[in-house]
PDB file of N, CA and C in Angstrom:
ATOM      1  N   UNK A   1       0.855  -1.148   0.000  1.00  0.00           N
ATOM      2  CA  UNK A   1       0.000   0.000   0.000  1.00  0.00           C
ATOM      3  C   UNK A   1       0.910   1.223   0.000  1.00  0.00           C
ATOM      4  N   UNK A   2       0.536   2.076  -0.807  1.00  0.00           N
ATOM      5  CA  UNK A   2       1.745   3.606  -0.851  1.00  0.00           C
ATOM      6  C   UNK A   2       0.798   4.622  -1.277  1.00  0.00           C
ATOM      7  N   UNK A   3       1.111   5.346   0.203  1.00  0.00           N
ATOM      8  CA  UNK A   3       0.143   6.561  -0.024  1.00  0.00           C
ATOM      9  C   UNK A   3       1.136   7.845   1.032  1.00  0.00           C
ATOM     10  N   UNK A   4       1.062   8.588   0.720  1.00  0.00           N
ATOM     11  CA  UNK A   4       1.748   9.552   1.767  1.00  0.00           C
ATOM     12  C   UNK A   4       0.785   9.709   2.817  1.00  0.00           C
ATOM     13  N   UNK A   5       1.769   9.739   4.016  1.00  0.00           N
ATOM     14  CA  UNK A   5       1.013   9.447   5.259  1.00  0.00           C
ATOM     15  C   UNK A   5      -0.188  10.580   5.972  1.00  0.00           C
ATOM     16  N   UNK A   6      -0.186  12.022   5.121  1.00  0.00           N
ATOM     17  CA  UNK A   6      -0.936  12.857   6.107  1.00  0.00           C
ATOM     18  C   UNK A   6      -2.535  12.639   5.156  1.00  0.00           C
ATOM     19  N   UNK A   7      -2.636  12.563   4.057  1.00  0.00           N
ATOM     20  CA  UNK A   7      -3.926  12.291   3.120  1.00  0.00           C
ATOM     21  C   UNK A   7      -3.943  10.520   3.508  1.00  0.00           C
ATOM     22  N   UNK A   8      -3.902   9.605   3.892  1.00  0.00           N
ATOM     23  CA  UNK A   8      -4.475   8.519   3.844  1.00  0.00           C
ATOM     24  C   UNK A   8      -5.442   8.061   4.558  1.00  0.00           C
ATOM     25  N   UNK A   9      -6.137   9.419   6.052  1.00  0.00           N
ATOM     26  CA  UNK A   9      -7.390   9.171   6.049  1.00  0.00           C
ATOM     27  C   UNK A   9      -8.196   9.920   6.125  1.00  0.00           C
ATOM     28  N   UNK A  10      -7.675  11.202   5.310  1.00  0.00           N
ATOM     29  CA  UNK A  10      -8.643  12.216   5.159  1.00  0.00           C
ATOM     30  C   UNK A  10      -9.104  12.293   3.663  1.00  0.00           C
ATOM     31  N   UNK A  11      -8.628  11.158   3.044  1.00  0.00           N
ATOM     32  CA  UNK A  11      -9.142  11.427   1.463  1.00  0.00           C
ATOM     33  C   UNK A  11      -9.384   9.659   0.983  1.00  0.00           C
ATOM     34  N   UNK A  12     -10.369   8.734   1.228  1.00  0.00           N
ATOM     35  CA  UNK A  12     -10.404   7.719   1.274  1.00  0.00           C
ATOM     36  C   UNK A  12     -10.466   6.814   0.020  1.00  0.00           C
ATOM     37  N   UNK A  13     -10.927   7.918  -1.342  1.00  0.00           N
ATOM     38  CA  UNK A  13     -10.521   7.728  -2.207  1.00  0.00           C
ATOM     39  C   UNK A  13      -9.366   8.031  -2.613  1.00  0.00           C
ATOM     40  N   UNK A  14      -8.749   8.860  -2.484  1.00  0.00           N
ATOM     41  CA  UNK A  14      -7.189   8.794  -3.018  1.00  0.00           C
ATOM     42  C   UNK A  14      -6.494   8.317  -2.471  1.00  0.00           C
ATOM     43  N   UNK A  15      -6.814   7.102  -1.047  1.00  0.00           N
ATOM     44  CA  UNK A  15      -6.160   5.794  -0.664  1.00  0.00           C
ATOM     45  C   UNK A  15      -5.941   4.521  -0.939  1.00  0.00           C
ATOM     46  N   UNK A  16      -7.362   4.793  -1.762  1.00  0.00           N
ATOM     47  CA  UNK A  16      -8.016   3.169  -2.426  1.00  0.00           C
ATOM     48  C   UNK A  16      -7.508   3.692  -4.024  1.00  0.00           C
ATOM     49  N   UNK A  17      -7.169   4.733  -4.147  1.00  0.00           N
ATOM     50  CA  UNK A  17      -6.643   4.863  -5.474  1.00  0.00           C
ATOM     51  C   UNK A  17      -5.161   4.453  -5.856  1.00  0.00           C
ATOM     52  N   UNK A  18      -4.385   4.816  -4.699  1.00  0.00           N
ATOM     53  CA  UNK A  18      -2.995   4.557  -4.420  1.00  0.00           C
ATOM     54  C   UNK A  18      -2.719   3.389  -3.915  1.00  0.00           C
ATOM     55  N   UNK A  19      -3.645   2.208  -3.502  1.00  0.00           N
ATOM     56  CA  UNK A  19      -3.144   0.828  -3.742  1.00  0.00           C
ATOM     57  C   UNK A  19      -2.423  -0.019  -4.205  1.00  0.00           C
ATOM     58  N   UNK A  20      -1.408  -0.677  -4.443  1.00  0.00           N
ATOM     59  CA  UNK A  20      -0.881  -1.156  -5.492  1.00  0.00           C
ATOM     60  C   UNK A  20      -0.222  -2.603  -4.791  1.00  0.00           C
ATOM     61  N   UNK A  21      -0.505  -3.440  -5.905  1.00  0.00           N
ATOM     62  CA  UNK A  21       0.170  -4.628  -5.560  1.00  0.00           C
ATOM     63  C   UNK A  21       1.640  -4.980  -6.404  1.00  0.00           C
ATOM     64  N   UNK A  22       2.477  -5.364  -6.031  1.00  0.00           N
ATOM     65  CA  UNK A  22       4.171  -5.325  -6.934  1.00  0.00           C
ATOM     66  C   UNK A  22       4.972  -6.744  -6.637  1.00  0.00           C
ATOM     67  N   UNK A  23       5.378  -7.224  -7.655  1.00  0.00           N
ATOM     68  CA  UNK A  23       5.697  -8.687  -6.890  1.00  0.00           C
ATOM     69  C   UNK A  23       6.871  -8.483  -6.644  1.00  0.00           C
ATOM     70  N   UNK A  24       7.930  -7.597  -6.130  1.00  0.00           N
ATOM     71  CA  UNK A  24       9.144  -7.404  -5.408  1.00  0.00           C
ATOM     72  C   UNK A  24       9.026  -6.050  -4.881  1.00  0.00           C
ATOM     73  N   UNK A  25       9.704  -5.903  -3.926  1.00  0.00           N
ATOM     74  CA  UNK A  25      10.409  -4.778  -3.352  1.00  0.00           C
ATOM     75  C   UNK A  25      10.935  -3.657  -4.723  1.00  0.00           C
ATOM     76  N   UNK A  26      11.775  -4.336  -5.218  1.00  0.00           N
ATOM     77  CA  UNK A  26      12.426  -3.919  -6.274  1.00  0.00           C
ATOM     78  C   UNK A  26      11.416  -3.432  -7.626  1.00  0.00           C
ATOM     79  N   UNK A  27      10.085  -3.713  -7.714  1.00  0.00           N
ATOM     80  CA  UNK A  27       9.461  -3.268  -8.198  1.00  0.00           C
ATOM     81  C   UNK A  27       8.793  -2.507  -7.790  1.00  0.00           C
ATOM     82  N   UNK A  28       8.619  -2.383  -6.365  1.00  0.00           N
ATOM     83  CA  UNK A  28       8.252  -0.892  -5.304  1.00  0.00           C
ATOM     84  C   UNK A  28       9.170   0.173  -6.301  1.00  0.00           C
ATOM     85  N   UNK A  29      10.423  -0.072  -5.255  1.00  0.00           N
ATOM     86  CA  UNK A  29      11.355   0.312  -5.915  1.00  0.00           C
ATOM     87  C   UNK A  29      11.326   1.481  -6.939  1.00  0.00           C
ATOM     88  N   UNK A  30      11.407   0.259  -8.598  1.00  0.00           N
ATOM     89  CA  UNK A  30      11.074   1.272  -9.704  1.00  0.00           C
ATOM     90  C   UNK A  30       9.777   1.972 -10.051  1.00  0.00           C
ATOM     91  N   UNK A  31       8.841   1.689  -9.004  1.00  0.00           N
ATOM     92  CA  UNK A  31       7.330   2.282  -9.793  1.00  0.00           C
ATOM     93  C   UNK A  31       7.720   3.675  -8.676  1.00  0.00           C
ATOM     94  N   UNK A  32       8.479   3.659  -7.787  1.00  0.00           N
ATOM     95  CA  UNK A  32       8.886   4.986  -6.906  1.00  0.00           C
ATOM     96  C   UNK A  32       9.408   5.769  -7.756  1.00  0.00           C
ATOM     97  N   UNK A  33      10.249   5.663  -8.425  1.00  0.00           N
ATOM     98  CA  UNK A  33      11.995   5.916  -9.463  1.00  0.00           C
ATOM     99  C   UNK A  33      10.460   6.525 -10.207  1.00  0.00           C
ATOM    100  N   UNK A  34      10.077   6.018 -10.966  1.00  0.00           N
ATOM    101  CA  UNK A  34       9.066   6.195 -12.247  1.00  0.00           C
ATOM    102  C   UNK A  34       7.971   7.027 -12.107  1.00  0.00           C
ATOM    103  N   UNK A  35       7.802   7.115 -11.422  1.00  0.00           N
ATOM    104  CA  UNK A  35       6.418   7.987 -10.973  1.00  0.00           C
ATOM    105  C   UNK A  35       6.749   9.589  -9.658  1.00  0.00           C
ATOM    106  N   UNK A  36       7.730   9.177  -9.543  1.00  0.00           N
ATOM    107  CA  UNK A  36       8.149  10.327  -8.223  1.00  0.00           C
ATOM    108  C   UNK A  36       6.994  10.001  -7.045  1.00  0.00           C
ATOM    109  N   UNK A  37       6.735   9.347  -6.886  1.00  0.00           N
ATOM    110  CA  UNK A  37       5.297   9.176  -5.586  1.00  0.00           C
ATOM    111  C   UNK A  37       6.410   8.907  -4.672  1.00  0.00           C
ATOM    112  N   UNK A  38       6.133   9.379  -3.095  1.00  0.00           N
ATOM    113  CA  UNK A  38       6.341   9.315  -1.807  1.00  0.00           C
ATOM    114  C   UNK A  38       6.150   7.786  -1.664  1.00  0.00           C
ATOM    115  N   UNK A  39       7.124   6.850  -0.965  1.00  0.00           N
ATOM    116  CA  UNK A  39       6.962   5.748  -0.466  1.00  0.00           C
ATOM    117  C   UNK A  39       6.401   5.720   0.705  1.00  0.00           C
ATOM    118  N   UNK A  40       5.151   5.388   0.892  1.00  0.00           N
ATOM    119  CA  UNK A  40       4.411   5.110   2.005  1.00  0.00           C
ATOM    120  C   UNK A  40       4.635   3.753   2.637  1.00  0.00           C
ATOM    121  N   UNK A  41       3.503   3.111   3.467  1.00  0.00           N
ATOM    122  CA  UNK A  41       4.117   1.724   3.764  1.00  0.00           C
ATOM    123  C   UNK A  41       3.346   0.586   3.019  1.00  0.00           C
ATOM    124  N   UNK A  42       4.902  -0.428   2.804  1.00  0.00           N
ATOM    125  CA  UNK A  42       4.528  -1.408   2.069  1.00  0.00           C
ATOM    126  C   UNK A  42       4.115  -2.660   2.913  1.00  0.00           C
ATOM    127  N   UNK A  43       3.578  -3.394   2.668  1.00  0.00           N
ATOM    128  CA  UNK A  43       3.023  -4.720   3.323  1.00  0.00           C
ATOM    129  C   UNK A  43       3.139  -5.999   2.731  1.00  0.00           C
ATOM    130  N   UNK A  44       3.346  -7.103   3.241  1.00  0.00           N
ATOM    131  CA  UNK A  44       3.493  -7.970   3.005  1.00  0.00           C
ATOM    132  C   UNK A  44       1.927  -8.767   2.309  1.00  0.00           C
ATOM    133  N   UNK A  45       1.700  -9.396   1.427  1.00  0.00           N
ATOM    134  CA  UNK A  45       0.296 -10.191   1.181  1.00  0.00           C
ATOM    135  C   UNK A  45      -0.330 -10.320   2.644  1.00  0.00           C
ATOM    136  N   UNK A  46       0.406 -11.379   3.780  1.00  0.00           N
ATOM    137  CA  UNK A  46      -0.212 -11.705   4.573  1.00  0.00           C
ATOM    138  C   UNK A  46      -0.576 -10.912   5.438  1.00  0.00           C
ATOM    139  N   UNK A  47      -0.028  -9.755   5.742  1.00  0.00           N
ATOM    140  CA  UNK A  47      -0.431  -8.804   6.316  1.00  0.00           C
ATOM    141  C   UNK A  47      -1.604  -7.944   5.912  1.00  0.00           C
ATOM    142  N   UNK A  48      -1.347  -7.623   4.507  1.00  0.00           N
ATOM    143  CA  UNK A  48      -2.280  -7.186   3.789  1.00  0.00           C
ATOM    144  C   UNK A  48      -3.870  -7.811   3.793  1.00  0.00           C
ATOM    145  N   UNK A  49      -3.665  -9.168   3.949  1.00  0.00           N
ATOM    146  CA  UNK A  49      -4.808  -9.897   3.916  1.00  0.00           C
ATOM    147  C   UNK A  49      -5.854  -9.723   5.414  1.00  0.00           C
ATOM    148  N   UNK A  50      -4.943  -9.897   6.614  1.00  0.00           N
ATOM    149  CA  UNK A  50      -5.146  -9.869   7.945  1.00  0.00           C
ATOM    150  C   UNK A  50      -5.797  -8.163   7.930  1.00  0.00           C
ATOM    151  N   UNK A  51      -5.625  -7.395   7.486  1.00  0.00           N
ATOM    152  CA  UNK A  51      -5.313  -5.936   7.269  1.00  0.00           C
ATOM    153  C   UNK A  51      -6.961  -5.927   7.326  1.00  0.00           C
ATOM    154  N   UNK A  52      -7.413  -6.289   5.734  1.00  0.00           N
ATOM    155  CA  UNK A  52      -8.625  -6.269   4.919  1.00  0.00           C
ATOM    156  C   UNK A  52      -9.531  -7.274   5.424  1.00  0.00           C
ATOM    157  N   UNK A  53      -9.402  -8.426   6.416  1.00  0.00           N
ATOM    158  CA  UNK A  53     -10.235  -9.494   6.769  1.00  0.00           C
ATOM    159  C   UNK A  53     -11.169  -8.862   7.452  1.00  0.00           C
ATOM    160  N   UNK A  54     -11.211  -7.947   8.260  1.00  0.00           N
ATOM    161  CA  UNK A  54     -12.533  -7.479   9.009  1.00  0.00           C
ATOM    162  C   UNK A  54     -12.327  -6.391   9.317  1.00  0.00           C
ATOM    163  N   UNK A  55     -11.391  -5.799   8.638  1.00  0.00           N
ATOM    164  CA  UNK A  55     -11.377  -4.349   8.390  1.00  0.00           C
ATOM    165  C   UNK A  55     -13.253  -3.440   8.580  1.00  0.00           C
ATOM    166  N   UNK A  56     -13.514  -4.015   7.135  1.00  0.00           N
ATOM    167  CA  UNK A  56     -15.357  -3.407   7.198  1.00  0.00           C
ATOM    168  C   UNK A  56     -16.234  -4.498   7.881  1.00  0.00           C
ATOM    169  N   UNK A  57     -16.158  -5.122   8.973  1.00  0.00           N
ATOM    170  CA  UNK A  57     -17.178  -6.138   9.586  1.00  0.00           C
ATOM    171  C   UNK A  57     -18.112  -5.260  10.254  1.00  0.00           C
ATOM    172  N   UNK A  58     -18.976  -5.526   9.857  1.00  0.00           N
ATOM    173  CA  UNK A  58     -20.541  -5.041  10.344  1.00  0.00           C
ATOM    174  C   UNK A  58     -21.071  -3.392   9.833  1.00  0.00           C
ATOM    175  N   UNK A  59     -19.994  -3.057   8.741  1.00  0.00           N
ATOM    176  CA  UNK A  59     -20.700  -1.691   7.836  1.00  0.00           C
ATOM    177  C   UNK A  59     -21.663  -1.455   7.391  1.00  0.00           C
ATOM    178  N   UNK A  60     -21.897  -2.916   6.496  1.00  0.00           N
ATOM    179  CA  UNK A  60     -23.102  -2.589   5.917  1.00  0.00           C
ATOM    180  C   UNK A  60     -24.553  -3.448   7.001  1.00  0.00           C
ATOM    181  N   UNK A  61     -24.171  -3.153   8.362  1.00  0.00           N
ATOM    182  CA  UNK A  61     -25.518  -3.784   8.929  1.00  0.00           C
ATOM    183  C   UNK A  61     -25.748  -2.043   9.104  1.00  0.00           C
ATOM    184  N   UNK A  62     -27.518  -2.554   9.949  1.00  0.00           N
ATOM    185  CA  UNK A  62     -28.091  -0.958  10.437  1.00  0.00           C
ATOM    186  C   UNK A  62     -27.923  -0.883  11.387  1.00  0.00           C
ATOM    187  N   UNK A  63     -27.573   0.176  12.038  1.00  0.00           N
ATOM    188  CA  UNK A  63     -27.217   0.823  13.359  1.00  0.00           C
ATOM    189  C   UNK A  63     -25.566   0.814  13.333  1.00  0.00           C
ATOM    190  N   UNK A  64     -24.819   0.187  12.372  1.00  0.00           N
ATOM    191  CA  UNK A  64     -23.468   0.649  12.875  1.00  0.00           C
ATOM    192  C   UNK A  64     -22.617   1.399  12.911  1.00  0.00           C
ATOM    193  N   UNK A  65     -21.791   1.384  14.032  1.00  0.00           N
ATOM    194  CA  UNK A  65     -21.277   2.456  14.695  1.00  0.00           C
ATOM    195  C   UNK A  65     -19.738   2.808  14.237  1.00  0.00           C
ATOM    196  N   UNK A  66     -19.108   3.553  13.919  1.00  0.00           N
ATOM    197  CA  UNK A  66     -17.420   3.429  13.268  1.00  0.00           C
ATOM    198  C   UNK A  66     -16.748   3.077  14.385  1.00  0.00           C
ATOM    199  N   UNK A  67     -15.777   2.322  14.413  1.00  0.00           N
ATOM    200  CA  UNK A  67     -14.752   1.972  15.330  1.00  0.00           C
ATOM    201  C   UNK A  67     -14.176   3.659  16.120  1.00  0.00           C
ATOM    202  N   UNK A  68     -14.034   3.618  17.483  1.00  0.00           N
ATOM    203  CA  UNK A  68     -13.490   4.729  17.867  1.00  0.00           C
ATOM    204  C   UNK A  68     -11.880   4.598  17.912  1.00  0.00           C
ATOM    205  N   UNK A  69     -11.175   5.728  17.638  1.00  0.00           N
ATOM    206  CA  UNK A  69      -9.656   5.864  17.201  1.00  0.00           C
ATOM    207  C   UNK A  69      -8.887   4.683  18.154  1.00  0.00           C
ATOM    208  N   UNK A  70      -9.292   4.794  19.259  1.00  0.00           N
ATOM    209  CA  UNK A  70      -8.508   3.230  20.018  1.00  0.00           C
ATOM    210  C   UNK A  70      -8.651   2.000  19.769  1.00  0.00           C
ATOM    211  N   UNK A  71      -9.921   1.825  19.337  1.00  0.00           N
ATOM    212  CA  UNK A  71     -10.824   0.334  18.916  1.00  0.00           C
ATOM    213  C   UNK A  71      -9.884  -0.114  17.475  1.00  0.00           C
ATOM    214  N   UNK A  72      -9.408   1.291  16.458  1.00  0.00           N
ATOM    215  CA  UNK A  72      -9.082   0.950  15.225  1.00  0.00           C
ATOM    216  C   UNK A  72      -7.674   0.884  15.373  1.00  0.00           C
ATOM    217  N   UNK A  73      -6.941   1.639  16.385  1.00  0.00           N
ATOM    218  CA  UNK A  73      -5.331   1.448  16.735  1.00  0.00           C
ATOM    219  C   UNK A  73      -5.152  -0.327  17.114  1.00  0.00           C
ATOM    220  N   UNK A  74      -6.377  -0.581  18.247  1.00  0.00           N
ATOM    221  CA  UNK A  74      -6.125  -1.818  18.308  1.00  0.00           C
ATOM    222  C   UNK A  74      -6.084  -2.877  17.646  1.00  0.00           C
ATOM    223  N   UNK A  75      -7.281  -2.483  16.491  1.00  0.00           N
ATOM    224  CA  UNK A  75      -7.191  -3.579  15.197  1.00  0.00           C
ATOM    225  C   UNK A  75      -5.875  -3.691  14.504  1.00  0.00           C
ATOM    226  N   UNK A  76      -5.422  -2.242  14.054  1.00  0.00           N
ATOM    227  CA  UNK A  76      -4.125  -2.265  13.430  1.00  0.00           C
ATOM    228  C   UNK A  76      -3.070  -2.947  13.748  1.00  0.00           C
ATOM    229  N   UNK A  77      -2.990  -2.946  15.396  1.00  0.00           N
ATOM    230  CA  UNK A  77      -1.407  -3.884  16.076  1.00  0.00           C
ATOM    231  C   UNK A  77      -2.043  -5.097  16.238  1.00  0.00           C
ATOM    232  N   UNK A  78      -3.385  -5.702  16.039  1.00  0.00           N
ATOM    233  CA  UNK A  78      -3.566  -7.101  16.306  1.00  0.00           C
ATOM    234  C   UNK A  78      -2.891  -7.902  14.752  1.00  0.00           C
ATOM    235  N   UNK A  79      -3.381  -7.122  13.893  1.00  0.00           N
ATOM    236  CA  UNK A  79      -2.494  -7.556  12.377  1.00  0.00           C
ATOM    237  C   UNK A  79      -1.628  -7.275  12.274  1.00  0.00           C
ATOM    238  N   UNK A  80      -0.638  -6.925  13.138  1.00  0.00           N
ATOM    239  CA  UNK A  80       0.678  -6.585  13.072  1.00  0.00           C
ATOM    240  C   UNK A  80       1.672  -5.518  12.546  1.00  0.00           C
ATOM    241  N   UNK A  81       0.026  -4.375  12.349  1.00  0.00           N
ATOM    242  CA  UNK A  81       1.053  -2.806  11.909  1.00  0.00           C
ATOM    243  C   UNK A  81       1.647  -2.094  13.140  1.00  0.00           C
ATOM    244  N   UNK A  82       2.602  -1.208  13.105  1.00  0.00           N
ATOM    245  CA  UNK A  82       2.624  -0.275  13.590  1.00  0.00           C
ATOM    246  C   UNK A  82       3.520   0.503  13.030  1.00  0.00           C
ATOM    247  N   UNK A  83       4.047   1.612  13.746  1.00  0.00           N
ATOM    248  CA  UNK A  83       4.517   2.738  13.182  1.00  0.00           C
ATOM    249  C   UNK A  83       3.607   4.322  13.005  1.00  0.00           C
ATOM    250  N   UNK A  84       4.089   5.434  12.663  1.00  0.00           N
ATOM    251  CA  UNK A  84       3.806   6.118  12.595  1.00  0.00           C
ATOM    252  C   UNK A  84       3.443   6.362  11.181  1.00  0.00           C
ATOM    253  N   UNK A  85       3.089   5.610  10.048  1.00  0.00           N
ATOM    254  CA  UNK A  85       2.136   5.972   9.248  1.00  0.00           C
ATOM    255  C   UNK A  85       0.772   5.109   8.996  1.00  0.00           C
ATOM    256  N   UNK A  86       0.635   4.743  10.224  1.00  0.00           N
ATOM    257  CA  UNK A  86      -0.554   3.900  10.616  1.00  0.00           C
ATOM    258  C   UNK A  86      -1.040   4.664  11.761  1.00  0.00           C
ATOM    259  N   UNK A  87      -0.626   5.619  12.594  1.00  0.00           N
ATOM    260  CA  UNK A  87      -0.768   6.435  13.690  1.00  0.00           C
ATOM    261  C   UNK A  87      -0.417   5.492  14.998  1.00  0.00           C
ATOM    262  N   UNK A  88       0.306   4.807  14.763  1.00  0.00           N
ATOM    263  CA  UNK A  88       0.718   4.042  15.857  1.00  0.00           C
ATOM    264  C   UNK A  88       2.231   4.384  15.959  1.00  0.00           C
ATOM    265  N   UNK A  89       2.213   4.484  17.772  1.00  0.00           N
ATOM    266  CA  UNK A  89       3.617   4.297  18.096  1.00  0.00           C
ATOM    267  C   UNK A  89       4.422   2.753  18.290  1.00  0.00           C
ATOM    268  N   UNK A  90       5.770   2.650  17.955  1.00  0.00           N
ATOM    269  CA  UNK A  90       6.106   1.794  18.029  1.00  0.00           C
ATOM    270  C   UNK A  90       7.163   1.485  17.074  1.00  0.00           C
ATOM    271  N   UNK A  91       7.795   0.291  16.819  1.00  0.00           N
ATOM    272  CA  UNK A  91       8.704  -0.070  15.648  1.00  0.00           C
ATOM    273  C   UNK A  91       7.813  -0.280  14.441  1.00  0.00           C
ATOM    274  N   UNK A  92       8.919  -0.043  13.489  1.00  0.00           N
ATOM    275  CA  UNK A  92       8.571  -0.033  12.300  1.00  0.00           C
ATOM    276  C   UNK A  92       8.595  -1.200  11.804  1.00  0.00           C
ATOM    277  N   UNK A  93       7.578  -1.691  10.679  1.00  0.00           N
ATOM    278  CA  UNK A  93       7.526  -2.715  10.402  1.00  0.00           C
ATOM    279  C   UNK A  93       8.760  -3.358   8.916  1.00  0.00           C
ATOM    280  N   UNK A  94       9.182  -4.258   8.615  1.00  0.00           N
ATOM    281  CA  UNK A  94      10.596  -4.252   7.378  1.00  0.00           C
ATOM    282  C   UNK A  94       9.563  -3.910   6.183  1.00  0.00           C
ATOM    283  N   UNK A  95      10.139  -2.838   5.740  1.00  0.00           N
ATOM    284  CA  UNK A  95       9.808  -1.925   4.540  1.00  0.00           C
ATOM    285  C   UNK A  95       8.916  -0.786   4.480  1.00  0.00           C
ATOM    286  N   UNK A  96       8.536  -0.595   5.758  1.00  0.00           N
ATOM    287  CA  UNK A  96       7.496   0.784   5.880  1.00  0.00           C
ATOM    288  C   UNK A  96       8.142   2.036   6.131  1.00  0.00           C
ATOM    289  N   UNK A  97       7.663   2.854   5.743  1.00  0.00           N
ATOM    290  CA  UNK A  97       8.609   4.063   5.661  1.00  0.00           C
ATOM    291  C   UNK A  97       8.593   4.613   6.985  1.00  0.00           C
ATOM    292  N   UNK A  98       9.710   5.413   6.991  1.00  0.00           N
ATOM    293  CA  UNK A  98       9.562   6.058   8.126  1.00  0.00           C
ATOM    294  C   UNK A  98       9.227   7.404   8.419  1.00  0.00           C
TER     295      UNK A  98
END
């Protein structure tokens, strides 16, 4: 995922726009080189997957409520992000920017 860190949750389409999947580092890499885009943080599939598994659980029922900023910090370190372009303190994860 590569998005610069201060727009990635105030513009939710130009997060889901800046998605990208790359089958190396090294193809991070050159689509950085190629495009001039800010390296945001990259993720591993499995992380990625854990990320998106219940990310939106229970959105589309009625009455629900958005996760409050602690509820969603906590989701984030149960899948194993942290860092400060996830708004978490802590170590950085191998390949997320700093």
């Amino acid at each position: 995922m590569l998005m610069p860190v201060p727009q990635m949750w105030d513009d939710v389409i130009r997060t889901c726009s800046n998605q990208r999947l790359f089958c190396s580092p090294d193809c991070v890499t050159a689509w950085l080189t190629t495009t001039g885009n800010p390296r945001g943080s990259v993720l591993d599939l499995g992380t990625l997957w854990r990320l998106a598994a219940h990310w939106y659980d229970g959105r589309l029922d009625r009455g629900y409520v958005r996760r409050e900023v602690a509820q969603a910090a906590d989701y984030l370190r149960s899948v194993g992000l942290s860092g400060p372009f996830w708004g978490l303190s802590g170590t950085e994860l191998p390949g997320d920017a700093n």
